[in-house]
Every structure is written in C-alpha cells, then in structure tokens.
C-alpha atoms as a PDB file:
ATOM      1  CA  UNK A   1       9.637  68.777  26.013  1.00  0.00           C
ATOM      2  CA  UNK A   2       7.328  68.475  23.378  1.00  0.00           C
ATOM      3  CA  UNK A   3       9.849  66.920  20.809  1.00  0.00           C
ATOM      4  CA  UNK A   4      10.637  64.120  23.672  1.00  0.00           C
ATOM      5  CA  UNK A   5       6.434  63.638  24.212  1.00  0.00           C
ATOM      6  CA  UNK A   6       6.380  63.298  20.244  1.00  0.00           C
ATOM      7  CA  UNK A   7       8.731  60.545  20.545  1.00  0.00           C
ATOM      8  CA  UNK A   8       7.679  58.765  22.960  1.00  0.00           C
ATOM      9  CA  UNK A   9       4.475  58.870  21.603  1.00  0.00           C
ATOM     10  CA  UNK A  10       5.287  57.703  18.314  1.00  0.00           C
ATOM     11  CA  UNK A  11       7.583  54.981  19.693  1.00  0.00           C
ATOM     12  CA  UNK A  12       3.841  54.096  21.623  1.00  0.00           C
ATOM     13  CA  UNK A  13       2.105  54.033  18.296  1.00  0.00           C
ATOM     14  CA  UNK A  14       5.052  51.557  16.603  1.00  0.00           C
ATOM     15  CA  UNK A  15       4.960  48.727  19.512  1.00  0.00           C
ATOM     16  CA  UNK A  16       1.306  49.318  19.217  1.00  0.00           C
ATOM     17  CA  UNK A  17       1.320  48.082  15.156  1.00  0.00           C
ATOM     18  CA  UNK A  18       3.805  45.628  15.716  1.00  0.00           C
ATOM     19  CA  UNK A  19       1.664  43.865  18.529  1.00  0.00           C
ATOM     20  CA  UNK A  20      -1.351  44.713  16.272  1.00  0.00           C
ATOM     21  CA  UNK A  21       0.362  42.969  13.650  1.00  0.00           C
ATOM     22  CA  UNK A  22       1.393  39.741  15.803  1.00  0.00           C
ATOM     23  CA  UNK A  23      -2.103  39.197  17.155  1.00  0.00           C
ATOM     24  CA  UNK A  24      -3.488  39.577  13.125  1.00  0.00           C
ATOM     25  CA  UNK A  25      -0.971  36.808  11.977  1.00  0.00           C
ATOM     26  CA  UNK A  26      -1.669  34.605  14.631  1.00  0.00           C
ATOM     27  CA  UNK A  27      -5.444  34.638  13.982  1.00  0.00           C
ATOM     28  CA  UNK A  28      -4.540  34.446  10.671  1.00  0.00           C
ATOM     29  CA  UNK A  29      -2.680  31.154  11.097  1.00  0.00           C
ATOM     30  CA  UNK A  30      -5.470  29.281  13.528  1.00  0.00           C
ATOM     31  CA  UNK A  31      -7.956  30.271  11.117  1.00  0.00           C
ATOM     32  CA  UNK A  32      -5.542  28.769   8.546  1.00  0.00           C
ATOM     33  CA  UNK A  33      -4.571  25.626  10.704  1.00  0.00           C
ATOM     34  CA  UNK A  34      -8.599  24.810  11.173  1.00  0.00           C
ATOM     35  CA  UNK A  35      -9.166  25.060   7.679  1.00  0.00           C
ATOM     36  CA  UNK A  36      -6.632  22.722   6.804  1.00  0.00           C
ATOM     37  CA  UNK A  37      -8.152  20.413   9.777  1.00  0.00           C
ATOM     38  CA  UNK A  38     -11.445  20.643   8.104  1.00  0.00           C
ATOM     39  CA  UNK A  39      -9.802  19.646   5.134  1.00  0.00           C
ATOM     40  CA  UNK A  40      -8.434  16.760   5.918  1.00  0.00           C
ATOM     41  CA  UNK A  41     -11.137  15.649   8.041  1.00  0.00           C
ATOM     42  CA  UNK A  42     -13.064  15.582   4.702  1.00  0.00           C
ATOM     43  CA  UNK A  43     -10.571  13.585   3.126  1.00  0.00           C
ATOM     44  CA  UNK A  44      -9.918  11.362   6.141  1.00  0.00           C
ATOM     45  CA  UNK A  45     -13.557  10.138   5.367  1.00  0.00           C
ATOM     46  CA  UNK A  46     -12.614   8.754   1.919  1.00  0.00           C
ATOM     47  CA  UNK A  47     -11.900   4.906   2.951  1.00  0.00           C
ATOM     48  CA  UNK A  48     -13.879   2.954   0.832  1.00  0.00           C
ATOM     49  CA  UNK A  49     -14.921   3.154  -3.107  1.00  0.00           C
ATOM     50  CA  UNK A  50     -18.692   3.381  -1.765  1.00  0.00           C
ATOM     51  CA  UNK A  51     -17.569   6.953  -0.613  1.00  0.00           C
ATOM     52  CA  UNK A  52     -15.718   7.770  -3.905  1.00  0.00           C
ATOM     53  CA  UNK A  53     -19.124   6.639  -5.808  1.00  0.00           C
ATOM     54  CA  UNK A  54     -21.223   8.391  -3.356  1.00  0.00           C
ATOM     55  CA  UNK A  55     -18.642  12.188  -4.133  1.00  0.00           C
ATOM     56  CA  UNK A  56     -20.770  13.221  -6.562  1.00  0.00           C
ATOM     57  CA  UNK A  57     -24.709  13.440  -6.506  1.00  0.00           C
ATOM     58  CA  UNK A  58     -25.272  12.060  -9.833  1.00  0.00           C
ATOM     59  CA  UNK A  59     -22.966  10.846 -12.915  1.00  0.00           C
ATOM     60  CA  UNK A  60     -23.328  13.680 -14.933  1.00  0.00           C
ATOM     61  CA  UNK A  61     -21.464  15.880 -12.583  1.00  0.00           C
ATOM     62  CA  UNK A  62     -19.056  13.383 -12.308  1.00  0.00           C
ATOM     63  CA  UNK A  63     -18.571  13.167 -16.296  1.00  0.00           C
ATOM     64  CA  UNK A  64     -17.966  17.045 -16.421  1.00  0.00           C
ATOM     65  CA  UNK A  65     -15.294  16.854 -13.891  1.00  0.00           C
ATOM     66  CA  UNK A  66     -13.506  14.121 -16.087  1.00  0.00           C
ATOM     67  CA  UNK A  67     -14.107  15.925 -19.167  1.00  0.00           C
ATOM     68  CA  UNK A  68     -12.865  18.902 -17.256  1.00  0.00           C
ATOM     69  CA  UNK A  69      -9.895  17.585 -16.311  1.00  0.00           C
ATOM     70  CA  UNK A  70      -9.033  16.113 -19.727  1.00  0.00           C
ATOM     71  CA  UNK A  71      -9.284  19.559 -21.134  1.00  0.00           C
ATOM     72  CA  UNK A  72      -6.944  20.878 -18.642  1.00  0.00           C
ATOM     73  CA  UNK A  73      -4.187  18.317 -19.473  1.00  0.00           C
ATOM     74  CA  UNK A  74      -1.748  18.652 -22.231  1.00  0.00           C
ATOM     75  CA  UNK A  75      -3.039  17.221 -25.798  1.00  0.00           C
ATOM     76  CA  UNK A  76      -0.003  14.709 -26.269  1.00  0.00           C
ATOM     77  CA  UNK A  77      -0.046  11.073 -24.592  1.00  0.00           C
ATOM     78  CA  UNK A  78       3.372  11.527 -23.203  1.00  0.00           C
ATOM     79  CA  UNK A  79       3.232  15.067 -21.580  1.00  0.00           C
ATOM     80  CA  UNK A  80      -0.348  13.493 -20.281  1.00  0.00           C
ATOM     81  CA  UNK A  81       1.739  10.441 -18.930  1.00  0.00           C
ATOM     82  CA  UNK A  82       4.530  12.543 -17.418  1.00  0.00           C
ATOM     83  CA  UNK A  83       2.008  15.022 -15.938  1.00  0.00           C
ATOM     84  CA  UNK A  84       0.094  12.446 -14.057  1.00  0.00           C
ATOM     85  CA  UNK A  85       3.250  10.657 -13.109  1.00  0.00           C
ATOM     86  CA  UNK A  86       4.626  13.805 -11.232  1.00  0.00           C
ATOM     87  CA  UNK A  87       1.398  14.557  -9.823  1.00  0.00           C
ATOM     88  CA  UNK A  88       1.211  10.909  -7.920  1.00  0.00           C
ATOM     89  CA  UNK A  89       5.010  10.817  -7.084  1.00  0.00           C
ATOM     90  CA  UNK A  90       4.117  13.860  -4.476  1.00  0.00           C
ATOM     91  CA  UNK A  91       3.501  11.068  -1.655  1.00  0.00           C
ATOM     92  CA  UNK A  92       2.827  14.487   0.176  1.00  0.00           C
ATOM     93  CA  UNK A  93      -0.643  15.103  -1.653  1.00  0.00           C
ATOM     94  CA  UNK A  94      -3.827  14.026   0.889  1.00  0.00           C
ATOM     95  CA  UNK A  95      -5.219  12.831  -2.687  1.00  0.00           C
ATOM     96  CA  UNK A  96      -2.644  10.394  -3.547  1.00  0.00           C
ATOM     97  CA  UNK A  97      -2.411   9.091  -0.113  1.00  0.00           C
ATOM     98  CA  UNK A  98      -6.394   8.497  -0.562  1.00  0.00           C
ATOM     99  CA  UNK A  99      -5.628   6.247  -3.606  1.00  0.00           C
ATOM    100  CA  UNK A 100      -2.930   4.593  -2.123  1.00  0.00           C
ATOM    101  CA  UNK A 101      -5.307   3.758   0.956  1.00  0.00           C
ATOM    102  CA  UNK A 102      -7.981   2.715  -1.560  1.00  0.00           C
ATOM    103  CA  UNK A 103      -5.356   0.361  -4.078  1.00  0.00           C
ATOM    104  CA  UNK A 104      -5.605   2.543  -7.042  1.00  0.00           C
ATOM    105  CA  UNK A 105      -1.993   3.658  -6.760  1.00  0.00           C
ATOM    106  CA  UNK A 106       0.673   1.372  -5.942  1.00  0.00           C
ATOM    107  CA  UNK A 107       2.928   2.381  -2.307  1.00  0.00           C
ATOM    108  CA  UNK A 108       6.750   1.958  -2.771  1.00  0.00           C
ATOM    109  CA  UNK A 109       6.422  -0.550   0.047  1.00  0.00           C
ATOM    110  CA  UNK A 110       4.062  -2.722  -1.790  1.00  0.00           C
ATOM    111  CA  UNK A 111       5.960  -2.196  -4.981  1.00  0.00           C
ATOM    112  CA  UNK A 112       8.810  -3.777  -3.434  1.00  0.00           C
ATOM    113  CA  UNK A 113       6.525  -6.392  -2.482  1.00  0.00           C
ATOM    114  CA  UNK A 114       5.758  -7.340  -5.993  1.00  0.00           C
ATOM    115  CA  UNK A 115       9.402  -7.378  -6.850  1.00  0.00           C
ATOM    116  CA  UNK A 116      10.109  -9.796  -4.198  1.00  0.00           C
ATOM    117  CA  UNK A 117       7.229 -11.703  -4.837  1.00  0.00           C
ATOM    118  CA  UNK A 118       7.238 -11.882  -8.697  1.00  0.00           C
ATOM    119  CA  UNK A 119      11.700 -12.981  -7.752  1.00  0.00           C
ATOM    120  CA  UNK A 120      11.021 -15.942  -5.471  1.00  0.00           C
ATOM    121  CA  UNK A 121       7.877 -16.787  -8.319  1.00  0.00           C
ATOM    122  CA  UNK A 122      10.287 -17.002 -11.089  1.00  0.00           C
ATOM    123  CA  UNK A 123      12.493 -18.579  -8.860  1.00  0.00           C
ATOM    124  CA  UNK A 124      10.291 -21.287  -8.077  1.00  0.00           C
ATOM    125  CA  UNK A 125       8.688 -21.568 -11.730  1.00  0.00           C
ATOM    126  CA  UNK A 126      12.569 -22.748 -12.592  1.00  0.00           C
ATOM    127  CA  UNK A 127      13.057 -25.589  -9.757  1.00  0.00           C
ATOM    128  CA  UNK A 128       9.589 -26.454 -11.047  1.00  0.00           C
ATOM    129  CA  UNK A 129      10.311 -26.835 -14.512  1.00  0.00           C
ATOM    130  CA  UNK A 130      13.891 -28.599 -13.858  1.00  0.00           C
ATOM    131  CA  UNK A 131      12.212 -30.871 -11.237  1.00  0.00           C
ATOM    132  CA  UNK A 132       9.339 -32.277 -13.633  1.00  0.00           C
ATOM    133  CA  UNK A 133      11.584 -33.442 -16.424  1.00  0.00           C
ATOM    134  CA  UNK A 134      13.561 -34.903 -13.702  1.00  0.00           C
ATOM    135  CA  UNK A 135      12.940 -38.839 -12.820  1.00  0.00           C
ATOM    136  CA  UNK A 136      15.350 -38.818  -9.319  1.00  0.00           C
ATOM    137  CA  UNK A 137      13.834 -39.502  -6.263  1.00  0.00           C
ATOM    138  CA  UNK A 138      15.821 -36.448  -4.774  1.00  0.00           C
ATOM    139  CA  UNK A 139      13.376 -34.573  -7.577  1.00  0.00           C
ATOM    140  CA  UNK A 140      10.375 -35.423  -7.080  1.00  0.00           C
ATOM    141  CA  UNK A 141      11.040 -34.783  -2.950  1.00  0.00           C
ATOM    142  CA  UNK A 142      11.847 -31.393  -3.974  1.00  0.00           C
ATOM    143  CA  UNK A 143       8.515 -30.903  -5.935  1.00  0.00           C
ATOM    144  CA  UNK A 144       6.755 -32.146  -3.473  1.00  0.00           C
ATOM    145  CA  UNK A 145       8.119 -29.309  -0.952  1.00  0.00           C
ATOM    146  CA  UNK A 146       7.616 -26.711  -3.001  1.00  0.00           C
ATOM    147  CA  UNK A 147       3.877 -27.638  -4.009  1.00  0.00           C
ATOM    148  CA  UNK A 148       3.407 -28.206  -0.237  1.00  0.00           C
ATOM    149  CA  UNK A 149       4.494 -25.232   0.627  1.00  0.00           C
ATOM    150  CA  UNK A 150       2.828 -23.088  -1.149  1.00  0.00           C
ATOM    151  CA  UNK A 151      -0.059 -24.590  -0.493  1.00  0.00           C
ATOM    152  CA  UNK A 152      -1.244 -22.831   2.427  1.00  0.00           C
ATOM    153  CA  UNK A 153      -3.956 -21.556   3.676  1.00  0.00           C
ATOM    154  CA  UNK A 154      -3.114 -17.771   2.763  1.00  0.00           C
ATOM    155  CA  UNK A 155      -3.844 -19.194  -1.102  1.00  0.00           C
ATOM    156  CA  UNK A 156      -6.818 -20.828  -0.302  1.00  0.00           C
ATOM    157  CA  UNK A 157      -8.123 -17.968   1.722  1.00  0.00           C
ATOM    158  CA  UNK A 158      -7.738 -15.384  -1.372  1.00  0.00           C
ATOM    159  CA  UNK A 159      -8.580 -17.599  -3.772  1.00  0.00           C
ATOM    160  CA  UNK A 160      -5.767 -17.820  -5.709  1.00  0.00           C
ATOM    161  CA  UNK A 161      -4.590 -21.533  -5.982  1.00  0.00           C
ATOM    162  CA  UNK A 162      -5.230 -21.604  -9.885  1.00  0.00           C
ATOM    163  CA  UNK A 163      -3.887 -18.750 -10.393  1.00  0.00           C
ATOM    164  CA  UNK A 164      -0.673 -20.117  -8.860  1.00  0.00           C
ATOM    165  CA  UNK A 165      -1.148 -23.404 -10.779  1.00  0.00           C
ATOM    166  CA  UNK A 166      -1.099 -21.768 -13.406  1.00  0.00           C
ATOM    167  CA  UNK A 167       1.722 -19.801 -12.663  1.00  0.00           C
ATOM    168  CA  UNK A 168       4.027 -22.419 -11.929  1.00  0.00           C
ATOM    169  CA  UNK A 169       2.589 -24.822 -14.180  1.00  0.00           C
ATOM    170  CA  UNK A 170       1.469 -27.165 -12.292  1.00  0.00           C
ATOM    171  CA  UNK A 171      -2.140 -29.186 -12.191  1.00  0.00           C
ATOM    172  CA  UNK A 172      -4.674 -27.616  -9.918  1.00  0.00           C
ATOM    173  CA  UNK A 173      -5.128 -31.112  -8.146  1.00  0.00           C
ATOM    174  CA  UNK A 174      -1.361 -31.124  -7.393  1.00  0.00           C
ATOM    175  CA  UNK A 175      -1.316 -28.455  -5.167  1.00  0.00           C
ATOM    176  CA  UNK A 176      -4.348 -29.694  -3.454  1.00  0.00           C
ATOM    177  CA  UNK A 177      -2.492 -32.639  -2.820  1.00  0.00           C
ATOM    178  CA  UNK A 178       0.304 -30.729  -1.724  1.00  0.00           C
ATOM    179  CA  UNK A 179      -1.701 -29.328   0.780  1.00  0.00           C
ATOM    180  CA  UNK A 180      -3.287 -32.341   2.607  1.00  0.00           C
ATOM    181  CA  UNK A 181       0.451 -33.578   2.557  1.00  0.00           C
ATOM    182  CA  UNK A 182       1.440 -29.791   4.510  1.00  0.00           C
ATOM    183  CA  UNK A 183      -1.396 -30.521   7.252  1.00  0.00           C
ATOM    184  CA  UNK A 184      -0.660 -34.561   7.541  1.00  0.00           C
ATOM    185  CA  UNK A 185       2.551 -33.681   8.128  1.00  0.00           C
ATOM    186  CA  UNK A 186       2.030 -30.999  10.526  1.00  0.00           C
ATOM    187  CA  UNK A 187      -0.789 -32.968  12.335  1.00  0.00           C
ATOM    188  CA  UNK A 188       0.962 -36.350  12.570  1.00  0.00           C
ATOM    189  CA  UNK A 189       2.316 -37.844  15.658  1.00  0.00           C
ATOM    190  CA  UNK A 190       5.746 -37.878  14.474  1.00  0.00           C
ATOM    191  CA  UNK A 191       6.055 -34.545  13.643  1.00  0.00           C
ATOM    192  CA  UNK A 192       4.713 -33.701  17.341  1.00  0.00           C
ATOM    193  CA  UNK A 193       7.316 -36.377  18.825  1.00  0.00           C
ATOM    194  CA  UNK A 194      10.342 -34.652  16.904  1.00  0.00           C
ATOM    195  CA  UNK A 195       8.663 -30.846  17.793  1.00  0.00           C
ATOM    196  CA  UNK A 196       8.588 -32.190  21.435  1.00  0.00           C
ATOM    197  CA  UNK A 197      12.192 -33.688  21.207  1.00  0.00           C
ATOM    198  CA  UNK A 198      13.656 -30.899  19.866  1.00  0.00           C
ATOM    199  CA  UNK A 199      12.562 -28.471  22.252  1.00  0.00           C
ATOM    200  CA  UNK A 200      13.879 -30.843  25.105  1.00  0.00           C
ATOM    201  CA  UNK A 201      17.641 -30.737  23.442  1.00  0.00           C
ATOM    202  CA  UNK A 202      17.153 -27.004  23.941  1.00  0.00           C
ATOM    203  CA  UNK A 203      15.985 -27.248  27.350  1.00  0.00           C
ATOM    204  CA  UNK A 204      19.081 -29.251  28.159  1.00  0.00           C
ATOM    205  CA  UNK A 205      21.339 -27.130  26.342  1.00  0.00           C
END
C-alpha cells in the first residue's frame, strides 16, 4: 500500500512540473512576444530623417557610435564591403527595412526599376541620336514623339526636364516645345472628335 501511495504520489509531483513548466514557457514567450512589440513599435516610429537626426541627443554621441562601429569592422576595405553587404541583404532586419523606407538602401523592386528605366533611356538616347542626323520627314515625326512624350507632367513635377535634356541630348527648349505640342494635341478638337468616334465604333461593335 505504501509503495502504490509513493507512486501515485510521485506520478502527482511529475504532472505537477510538467504543467509548472508549460505555464513558465508560456509567460516566458508573452513576455518575449511584447518585447519584440515594443521593439518594433520603436522602430515603426523611424519614418523620416528628422527622426534619424533627432536618435541621438547631441552629435558627439552620435560620433562615438560611428567610431564605434568602425572599430568593430574588419581593417580591410573589402571584408568592410562584404560585411556591410551581407548585413543589408537580410531584407529580414527591422533596420534595413528602416533604410529602405527612408531611400538610403535601394529595394529589389526599385532596383529593377532603374534597370528598366536606365533600358528604355538608352533606348531612346539611340532613336534620338539616329533621328537628329536624319533630314526625312518620317524623322523628324519620330523626334517629335519621343520629345512629346516624355514631356509630361511627371518631369515637370520632379523637376527633372534638364536632367533629361541632358540625358538624351537634346535642348532644354525642345522638350518644352514638345510639351505644349503633347497638351495641343490632347486639348484640340480633333483629337476629341476621333476620341469620340472611336468609342462609337466600339459601341457598335
């Protein structure tokens, strides 16, 4: 009798730790989980560069945790480069998705933006440069699509129609032509007869 109440009672004292144990692991883990919401709370307020200037509460500290950093990586440019390189490939990291909020690191999305921009750029520079040494009428129609449009109001709104001159090398007044051309053509009455017209065939079809 007493061997079975030993049993049982250490059988008791086993479930006991092992629902002892269950209850400290999942405090363990919300305490764990509202840290790490805390944490990225904090981060979450990182949006503009006001709040990376306004990080630390004077520029000294700021220097030391530069200076601190360059001490901790490797002395050589190239183990630096490759270093920092795997450190911003984690697109994991809360602090690289802060920089790629902010613009200081490029997303994979936007740097297949810039391929496909810098492409149809290039593209463009060459039916540029083969349509100005060109005298054809068929030519100089297909310059004057091309500088019209580009010339949009996206350009004008960023500011960067001599940039984009420049890049296609073409005068700065050309491309404002180009873009009175766009809107007369978009705000005359023929283009609104033909807009109307067409939209009638497809009615009828």
């Amino acid at each position: 009798m007493s061997q079975l109440w030993l049993f049982r009672n250490f059988r008791g004292q086993e479930k006991k730790k092992k629902r002892q144990f269950k209850a400290d692991k999942r405090l363990y883990e919300t305490e764990r989980k509202r840290k790490h919401r805390k944490t990225q709370n904090k981060i979450s307020t990182i949006n503009t560069i006001n709040d990376i200037k306004n990080t630390f509460s004077n520029k000294m500290e700021k220097s030391r945790a530069v200076k601190s950093m360059k001490r901790a990586l490797p002395t050589t440019p190239k183990k630096r480069v490759a270093v920092m390189a795997t450190y911003l490939d984690n697109k994991h990291s809360p602090t690289v998705q802060s920089l790629e909020k902010l613009k200081f690191v490029v997303t994979p999305e936007e740097k297949t933006d810039i391929q496909l921009g810098n492409a149809v750029l290039n593209d463009l520079k060459e039916i540029v440069d083969q349509a100005k040494f060109s005298r054809s009428d068929s030519a100089r129609t297909a310059l004057s699509v091309i500088v019209a449009s580009t010339s949009g109001k996206n350009i004008t709104k960023e500011r960067k129609k001599t940039l984009l001159s420049r890049k296609l090398g073409l005068p700065l007044k050309r491309l404002s032509k180009g873009k009175r051309v766009r809107t007369q053509i978009f705000t005359s009455e023929k283009s609104c007869w033909t807009y109307i017209e067409r939209k009638n065939e497809e009615r009828c079809y």
